[in-house]
PDB file of N, CA and C in Angstrom:
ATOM      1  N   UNK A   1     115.758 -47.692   2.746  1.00  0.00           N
ATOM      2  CA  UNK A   1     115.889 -48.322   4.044  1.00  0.00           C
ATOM      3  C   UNK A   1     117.229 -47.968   4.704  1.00  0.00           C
ATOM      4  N   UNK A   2     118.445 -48.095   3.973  1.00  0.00           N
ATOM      5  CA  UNK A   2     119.637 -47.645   4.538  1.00  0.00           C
ATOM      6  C   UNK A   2     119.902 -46.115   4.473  1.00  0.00           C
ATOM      7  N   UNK A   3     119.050 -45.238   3.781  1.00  0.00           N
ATOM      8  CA  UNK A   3     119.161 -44.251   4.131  1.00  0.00           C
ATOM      9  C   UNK A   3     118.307 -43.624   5.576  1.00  0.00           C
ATOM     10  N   UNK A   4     117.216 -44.759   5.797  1.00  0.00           N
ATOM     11  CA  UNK A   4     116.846 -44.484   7.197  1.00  0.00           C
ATOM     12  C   UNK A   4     117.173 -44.665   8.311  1.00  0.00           C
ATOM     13  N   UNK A   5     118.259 -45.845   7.853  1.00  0.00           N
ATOM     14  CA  UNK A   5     119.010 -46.203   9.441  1.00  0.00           C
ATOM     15  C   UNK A   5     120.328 -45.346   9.301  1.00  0.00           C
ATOM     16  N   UNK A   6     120.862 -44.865   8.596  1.00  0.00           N
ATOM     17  CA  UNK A   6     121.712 -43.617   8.613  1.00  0.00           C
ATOM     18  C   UNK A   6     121.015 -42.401   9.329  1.00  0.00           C
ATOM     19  N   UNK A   7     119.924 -42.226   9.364  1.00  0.00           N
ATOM     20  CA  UNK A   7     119.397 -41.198  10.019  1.00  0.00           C
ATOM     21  C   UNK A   7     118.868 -41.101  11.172  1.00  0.00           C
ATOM     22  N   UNK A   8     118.897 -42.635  11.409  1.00  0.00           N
ATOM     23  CA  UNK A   8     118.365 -42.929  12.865  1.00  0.00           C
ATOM     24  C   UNK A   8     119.793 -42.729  13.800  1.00  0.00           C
ATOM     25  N   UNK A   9     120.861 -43.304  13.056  1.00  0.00           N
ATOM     26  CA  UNK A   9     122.240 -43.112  13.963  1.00  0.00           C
ATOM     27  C   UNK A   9     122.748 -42.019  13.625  1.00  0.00           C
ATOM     28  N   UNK A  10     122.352 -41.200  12.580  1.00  0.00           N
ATOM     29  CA  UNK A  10     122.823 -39.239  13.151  1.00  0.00           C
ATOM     30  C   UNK A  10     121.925 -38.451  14.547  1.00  0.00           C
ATOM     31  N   UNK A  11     121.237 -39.217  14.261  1.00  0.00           N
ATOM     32  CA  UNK A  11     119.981 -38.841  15.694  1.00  0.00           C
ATOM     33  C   UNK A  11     120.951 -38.887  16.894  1.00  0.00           C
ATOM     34  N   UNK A  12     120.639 -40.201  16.632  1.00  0.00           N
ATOM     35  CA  UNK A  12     121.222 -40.616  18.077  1.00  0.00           C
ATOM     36  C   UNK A  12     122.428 -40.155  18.656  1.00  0.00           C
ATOM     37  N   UNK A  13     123.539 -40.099  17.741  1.00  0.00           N
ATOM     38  CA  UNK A  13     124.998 -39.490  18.000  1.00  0.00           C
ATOM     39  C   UNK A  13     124.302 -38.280  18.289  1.00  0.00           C
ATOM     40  N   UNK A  14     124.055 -37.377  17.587  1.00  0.00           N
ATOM     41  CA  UNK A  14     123.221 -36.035  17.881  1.00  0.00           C
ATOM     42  C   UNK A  14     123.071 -35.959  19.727  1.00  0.00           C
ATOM     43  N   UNK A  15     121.694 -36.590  19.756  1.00  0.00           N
ATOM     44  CA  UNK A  15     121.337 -37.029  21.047  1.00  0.00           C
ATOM     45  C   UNK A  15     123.002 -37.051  22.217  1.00  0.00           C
ATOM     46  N   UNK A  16     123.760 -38.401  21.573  1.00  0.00           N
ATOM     47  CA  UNK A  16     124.405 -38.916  22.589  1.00  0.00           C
ATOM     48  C   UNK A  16     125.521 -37.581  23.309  1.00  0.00           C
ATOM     49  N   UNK A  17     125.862 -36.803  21.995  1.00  0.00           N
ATOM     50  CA  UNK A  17     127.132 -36.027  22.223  1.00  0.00           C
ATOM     51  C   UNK A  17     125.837 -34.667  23.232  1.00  0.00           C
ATOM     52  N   UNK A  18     124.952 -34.649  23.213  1.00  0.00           N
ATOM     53  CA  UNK A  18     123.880 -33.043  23.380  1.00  0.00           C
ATOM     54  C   UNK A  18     124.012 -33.964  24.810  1.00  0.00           C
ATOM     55  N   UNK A  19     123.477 -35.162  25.137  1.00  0.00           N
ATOM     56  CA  UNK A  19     123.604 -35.444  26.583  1.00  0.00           C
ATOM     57  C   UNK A  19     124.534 -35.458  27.799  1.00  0.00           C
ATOM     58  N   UNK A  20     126.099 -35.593  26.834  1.00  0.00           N
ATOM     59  CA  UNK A  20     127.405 -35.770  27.440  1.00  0.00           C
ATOM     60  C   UNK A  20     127.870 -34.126  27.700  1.00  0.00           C
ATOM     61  N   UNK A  21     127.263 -33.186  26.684  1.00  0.00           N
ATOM     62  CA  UNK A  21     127.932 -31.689  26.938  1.00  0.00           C
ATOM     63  C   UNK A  21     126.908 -31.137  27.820  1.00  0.00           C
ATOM     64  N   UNK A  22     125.574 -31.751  28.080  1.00  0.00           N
ATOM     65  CA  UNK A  22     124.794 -31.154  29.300  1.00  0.00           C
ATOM     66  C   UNK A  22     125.464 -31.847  30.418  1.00  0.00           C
ATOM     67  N   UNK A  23     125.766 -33.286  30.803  1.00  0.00           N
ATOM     68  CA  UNK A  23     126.439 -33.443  32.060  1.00  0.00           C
ATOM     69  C   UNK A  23     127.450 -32.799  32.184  1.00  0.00           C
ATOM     70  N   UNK A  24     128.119 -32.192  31.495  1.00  0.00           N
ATOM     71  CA  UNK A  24     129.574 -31.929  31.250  1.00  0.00           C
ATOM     72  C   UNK A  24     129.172 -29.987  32.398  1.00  0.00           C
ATOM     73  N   UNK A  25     127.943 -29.835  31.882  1.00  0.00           N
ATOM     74  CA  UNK A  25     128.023 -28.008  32.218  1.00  0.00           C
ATOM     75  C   UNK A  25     126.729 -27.970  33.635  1.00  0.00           C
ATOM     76  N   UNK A  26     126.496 -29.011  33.768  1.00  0.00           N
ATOM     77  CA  UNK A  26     125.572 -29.928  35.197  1.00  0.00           C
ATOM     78  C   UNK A  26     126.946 -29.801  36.448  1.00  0.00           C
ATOM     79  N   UNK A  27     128.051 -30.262  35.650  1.00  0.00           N
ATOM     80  CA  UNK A  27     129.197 -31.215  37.076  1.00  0.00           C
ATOM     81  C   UNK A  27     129.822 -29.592  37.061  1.00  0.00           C
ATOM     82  N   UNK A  28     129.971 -28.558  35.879  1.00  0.00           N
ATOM     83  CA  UNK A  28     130.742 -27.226  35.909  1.00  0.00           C
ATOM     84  C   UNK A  28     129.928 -26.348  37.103  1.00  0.00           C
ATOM     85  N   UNK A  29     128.727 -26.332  36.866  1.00  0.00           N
ATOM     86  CA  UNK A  29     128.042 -25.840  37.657  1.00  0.00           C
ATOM     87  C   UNK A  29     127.699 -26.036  39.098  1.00  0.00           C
ATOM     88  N   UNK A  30     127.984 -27.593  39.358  1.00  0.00           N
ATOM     89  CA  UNK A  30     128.011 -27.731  40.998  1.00  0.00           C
ATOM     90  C   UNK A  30     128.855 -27.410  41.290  1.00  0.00           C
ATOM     91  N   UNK A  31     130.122 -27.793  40.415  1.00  0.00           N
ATOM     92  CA  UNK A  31     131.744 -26.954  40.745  1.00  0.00           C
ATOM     93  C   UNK A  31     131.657 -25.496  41.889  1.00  0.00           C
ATOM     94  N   UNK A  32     130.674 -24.697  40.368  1.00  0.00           N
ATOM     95  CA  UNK A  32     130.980 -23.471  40.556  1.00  0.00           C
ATOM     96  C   UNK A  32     130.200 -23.054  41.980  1.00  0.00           C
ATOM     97  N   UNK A  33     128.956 -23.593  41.994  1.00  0.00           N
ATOM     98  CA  UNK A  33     128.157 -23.696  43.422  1.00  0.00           C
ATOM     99  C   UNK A  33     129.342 -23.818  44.937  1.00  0.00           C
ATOM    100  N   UNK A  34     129.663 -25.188  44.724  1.00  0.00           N
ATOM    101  CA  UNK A  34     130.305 -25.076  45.840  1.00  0.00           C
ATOM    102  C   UNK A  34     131.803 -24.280  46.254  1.00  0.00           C
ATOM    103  N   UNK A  35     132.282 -23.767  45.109  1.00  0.00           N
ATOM    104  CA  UNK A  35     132.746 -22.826  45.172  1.00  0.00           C
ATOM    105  C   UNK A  35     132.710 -21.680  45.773  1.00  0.00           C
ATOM    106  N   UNK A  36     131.484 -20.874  45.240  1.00  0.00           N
ATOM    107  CA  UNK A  36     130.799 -19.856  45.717  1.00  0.00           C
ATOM    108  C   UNK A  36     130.473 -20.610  47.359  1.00  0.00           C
ATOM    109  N   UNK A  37     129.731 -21.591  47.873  1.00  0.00           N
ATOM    110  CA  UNK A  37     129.817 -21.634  48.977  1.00  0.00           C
ATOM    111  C   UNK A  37     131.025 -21.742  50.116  1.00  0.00           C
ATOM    112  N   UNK A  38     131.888 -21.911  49.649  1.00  0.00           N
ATOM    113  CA  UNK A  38     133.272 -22.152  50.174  1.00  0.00           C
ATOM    114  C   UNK A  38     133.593 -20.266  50.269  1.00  0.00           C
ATOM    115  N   UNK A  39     133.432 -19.658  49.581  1.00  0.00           N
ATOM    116  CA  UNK A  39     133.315 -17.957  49.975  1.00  0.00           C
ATOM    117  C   UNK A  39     132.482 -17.584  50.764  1.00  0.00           C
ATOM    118  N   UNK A  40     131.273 -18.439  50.901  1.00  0.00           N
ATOM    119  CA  UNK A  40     130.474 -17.318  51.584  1.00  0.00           C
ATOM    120  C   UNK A  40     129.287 -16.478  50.682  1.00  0.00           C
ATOM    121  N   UNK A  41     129.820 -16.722  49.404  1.00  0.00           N
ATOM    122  CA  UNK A  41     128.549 -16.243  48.879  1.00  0.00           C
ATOM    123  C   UNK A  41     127.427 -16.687  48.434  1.00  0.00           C
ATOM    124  N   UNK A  42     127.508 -17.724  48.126  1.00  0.00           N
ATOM    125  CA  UNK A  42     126.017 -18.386  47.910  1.00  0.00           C
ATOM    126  C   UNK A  42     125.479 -18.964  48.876  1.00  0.00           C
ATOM    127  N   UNK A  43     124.681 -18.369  49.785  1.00  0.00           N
ATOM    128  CA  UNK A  43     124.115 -18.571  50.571  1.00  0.00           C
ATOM    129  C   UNK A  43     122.052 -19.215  50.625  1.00  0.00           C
ATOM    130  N   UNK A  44     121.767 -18.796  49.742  1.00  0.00           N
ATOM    131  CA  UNK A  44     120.527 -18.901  49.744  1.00  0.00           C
ATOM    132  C   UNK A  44     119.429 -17.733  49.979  1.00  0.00           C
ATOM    133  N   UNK A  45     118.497 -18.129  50.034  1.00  0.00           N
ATOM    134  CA  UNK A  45     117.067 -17.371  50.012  1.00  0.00           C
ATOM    135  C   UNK A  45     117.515 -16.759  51.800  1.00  0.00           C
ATOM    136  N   UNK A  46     116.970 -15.630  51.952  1.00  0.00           N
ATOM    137  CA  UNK A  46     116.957 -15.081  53.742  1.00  0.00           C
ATOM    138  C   UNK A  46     115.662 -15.515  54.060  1.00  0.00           C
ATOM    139  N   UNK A  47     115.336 -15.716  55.065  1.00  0.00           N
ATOM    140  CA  UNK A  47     114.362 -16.529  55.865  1.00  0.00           C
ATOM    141  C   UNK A  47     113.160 -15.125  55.580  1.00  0.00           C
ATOM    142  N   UNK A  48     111.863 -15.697  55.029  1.00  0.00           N
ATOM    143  CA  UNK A  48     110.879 -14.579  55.519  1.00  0.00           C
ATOM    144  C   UNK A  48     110.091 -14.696  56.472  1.00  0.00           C
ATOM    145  N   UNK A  49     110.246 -15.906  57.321  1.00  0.00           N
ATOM    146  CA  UNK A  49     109.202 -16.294  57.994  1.00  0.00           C
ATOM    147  C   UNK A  49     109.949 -15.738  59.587  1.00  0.00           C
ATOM    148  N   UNK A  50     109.122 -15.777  60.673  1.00  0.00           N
ATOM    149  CA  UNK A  50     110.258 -15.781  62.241  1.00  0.00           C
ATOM    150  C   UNK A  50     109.739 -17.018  62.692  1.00  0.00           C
ATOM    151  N   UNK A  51     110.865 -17.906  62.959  1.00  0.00           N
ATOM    152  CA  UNK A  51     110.210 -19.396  63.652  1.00  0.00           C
ATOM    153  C   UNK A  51     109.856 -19.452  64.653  1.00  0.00           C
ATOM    154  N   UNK A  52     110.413 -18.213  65.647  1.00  0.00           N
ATOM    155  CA  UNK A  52     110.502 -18.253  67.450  1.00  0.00           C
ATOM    156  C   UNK A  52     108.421 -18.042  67.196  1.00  0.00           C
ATOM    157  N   UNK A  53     108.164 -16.789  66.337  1.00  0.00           N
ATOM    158  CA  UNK A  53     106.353 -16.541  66.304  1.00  0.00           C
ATOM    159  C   UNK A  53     105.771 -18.051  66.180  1.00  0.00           C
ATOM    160  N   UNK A  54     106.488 -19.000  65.096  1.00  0.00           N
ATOM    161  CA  UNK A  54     105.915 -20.036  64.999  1.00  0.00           C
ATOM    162  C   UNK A  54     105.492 -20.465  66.306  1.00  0.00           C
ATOM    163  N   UNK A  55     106.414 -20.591  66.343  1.00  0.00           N
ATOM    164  CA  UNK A  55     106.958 -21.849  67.951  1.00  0.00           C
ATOM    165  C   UNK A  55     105.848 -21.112  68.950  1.00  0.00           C
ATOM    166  N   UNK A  56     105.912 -19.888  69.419  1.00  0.00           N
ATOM    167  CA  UNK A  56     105.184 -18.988  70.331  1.00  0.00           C
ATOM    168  C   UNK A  56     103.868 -19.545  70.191  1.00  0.00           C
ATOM    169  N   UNK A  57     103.414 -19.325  68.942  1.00  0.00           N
ATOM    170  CA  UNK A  57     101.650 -19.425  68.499  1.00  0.00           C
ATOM    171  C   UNK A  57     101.394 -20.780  69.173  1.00  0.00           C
ATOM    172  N   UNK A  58     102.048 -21.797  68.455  1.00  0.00           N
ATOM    173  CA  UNK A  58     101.621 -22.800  68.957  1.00  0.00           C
ATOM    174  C   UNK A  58     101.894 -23.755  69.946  1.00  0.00           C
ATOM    175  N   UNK A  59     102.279 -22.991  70.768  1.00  0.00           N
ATOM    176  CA  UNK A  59     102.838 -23.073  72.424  1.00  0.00           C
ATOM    177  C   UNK A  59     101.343 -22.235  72.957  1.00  0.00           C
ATOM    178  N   UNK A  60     100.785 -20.894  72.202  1.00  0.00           N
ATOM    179  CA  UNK A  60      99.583 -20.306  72.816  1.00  0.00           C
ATOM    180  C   UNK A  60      98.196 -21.150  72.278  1.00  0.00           C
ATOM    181  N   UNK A  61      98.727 -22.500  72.000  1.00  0.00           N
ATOM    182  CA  UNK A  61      97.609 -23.116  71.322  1.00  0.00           C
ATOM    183  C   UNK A  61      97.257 -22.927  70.264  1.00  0.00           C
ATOM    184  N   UNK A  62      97.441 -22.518  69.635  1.00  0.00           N
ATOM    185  CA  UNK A  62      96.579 -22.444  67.839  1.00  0.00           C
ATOM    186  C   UNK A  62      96.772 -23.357  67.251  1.00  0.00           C
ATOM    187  N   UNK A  63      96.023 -23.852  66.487  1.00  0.00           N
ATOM    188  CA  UNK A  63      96.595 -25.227  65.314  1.00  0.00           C
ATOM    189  C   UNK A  63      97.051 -24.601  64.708  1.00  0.00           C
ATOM    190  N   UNK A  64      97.727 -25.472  63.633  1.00  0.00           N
ATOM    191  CA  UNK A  64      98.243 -25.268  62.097  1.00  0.00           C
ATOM    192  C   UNK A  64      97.587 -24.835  61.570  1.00  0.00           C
ATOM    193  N   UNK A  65      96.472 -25.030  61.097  1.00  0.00           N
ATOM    194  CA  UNK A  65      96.191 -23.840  60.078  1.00  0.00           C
ATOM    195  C   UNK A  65      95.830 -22.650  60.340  1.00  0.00           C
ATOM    196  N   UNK A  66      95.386 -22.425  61.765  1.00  0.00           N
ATOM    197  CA  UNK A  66      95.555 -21.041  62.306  1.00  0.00           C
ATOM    198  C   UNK A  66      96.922 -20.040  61.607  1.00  0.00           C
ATOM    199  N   UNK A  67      98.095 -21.067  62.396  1.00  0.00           N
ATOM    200  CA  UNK A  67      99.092 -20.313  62.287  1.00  0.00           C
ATOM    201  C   UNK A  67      99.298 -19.992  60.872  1.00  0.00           C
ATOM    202  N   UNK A  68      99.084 -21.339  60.081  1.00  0.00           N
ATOM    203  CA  UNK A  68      99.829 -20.764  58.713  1.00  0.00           C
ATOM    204  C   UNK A  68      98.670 -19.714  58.099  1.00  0.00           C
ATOM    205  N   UNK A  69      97.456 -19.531  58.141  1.00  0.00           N
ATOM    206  CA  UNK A  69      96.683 -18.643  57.602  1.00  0.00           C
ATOM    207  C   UNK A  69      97.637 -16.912  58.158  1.00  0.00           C
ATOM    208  N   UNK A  70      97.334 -17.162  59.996  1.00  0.00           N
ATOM    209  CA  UNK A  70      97.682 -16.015  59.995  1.00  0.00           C
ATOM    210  C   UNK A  70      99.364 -15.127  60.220  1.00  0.00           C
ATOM    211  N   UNK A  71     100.152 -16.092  60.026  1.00  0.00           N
ATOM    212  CA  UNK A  71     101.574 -15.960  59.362  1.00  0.00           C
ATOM    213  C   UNK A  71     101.523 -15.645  57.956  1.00  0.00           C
ATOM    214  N   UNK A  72     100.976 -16.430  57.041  1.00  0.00           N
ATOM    215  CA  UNK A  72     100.673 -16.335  55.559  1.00  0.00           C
ATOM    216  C   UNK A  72     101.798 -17.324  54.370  1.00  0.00           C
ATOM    217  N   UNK A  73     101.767 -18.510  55.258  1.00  0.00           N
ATOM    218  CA  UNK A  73     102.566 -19.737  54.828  1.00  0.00           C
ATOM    219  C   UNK A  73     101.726 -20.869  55.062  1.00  0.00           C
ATOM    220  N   UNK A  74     102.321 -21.514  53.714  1.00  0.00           N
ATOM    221  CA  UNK A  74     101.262 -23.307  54.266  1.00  0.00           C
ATOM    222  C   UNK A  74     101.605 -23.637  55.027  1.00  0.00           C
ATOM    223  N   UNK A  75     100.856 -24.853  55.404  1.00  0.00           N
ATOM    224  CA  UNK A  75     101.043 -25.739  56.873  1.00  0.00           C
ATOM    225  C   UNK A  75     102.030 -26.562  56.800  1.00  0.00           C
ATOM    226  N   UNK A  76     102.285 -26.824  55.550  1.00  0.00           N
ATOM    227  CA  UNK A  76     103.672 -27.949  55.075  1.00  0.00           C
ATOM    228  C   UNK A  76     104.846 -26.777  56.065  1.00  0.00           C
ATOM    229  N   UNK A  77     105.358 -25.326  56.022  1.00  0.00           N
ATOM    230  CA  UNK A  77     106.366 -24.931  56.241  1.00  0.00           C
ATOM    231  C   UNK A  77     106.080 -24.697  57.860  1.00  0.00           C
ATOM    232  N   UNK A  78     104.765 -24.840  58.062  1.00  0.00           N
ATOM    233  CA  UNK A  78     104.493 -24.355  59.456  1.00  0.00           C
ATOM    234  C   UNK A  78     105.211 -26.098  60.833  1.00  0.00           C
ATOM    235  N   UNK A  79     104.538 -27.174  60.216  1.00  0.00           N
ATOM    236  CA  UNK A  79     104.873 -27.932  60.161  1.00  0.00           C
ATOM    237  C   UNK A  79     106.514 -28.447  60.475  1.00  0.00           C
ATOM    238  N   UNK A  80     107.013 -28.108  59.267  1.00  0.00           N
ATOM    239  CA  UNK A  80     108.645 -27.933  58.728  1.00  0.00           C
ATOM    240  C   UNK A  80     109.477 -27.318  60.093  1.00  0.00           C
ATOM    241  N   UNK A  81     108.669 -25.832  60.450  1.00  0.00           N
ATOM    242  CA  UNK A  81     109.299 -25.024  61.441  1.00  0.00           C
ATOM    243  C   UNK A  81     109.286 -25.553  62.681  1.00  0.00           C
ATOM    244  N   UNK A  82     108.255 -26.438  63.373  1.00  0.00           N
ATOM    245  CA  UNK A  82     107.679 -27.144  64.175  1.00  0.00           C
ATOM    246  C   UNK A  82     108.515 -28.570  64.116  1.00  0.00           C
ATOM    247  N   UNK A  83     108.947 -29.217  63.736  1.00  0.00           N
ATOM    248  CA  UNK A  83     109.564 -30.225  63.758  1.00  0.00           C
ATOM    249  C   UNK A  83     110.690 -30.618  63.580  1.00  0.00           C
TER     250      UNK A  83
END
């Protein structure tokens, strides 16, 4: 029995210290993020879509799923672009 609750609290320490060195390289990493954004370099994904076509289409009337079929994006981003 006391050799099982010895093993339940190596667990857990186990556990506790594996959770504290993942927040630990979580907070290094936003560090390093906003870092890089403070240069200029992490910028993100480049746009594949053109919003002005969005906007156009459905100014020429088309619904949403027109557009997003024939753009080739869901309606969630068509939507997104639209609002």
């Amino acid at each position: 029995m006391l050799m099982m609750r010895l093993l339940r609290l190596q667990l857990q320490m186990m556990g506790a210290f594996a959770e504290f060195e993942r927040n630990i390289i979580r907070q290094r990493q936003a560090e390093g993020i906003a870092r890089a954004k403070d240069r200029g370099v992490y910028k993100g994904r480049k746009k594949t879509i053109d919003d002005n076509r969005i906007r156009k289409m459905k100014a020429e009337g088309h619904s949403v799923t027109e557009i997003a079929e024939l753009v080739g994006v869901s309606r969630m981003t068509v939507y997104r672009t639209l609002g």
